[in-house]
Protein backbone atom coordinates (compact mmCIF):
# COMPACT_ATOMS: atom_id res chain seq x y z
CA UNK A 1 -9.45 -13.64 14.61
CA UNK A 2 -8.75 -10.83 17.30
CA UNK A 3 -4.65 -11.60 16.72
CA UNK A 4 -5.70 -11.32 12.82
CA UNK A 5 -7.24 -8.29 13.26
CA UNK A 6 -4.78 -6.60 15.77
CA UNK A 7 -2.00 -7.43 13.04
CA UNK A 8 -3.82 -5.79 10.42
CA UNK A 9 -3.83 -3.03 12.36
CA UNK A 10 -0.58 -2.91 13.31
CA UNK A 11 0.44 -3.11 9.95
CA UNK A 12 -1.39 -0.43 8.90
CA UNK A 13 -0.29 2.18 11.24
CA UNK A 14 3.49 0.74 10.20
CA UNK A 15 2.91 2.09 7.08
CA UNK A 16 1.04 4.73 7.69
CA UNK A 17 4.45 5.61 9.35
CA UNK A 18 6.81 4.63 6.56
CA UNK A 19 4.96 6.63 4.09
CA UNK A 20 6.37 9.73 6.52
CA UNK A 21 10.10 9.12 5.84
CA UNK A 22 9.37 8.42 2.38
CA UNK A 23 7.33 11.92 1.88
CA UNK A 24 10.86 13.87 2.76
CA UNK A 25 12.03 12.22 -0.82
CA UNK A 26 8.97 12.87 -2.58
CA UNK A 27 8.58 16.37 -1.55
CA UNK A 28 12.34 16.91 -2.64
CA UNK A 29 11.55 15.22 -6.22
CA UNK A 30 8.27 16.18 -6.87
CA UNK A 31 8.46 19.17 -5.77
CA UNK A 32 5.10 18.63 -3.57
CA UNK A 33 3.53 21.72 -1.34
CA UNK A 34 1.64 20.93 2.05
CA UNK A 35 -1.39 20.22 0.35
CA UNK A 36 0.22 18.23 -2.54
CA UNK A 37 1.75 15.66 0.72
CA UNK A 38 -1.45 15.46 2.06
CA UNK A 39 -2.87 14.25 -1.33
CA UNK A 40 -0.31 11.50 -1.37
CA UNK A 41 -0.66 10.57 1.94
CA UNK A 42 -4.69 10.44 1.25
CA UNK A 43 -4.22 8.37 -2.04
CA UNK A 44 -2.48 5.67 -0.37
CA UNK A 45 -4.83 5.60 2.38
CA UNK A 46 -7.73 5.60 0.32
CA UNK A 47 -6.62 2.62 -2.05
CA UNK A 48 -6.01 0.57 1.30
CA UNK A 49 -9.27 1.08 2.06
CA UNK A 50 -10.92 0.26 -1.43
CA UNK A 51 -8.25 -2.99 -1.85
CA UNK A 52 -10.56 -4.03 2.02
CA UNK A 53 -13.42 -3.52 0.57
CA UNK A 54 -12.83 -5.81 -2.79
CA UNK A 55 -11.05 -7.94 -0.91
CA UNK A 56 -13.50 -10.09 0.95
CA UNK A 57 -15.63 -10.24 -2.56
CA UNK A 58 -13.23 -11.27 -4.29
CA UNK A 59 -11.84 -13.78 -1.76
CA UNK A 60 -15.92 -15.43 -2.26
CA UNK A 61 -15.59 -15.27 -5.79
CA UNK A 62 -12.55 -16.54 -6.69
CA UNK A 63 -11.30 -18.50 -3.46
CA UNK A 64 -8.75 -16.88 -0.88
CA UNK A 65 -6.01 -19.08 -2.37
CA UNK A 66 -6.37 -17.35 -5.69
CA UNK A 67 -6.53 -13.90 -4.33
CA UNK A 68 -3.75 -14.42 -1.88
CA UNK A 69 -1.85 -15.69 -5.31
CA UNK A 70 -2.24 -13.19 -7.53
CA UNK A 71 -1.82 -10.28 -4.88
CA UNK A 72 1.37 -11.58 -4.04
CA UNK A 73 2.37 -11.77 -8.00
CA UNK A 74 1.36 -7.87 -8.23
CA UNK A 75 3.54 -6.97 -5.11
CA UNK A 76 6.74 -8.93 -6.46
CA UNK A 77 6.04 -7.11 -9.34
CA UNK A 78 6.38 -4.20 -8.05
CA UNK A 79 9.22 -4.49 -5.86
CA UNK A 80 10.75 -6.10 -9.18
CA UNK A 81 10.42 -2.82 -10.46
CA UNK A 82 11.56 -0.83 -7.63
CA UNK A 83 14.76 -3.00 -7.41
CA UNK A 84 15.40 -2.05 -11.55
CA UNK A 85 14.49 1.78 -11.33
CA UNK A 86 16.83 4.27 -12.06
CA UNK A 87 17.86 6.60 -9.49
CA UNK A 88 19.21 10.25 -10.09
């Protein structure tokens, strides 16, 4: 459980740090101030901790299979449509 932990951990600080190099592009085409960044950068962190919260009810509800299922059918999803976006 500790190496569990100390993953999920790492992992979060990992993209806590990716979500820097990816602000230089989304200041440049959203044309976000200071304060605008620090909204994204909040957002994200906030729905990371909400999706920990839910998580562990929804793993008792529904079984961890299931969850673990259907969260990996929303990310492929998503990078499904980040691989067919349009760039400018």
């Amino acid at each position: 459980m500790a190496a569990v932990a100390a993953l999920g951990g790492l992992l979060f600080g990992y993209d806590t740090g990716i979500i820097s190099g990816a602000l230089l592009h989304l200041r440049e085409e959203l044309g976000l101030s200071s304060r605008g960044q620090g909204i994204v950068v909040s957002v994200i962190l906030v729905g990371a901790m909400a999706g920990a919260l839910c998580s562990g009810r929804l793993a008792a509800r529904h079984g961890r299979r299931r969850v673990v299922l259907w969260v990996a059918v929303v990310f492929a999803a998503g990078a499904a449509a980040a691989a067919v976006a349009s760039g400018r």
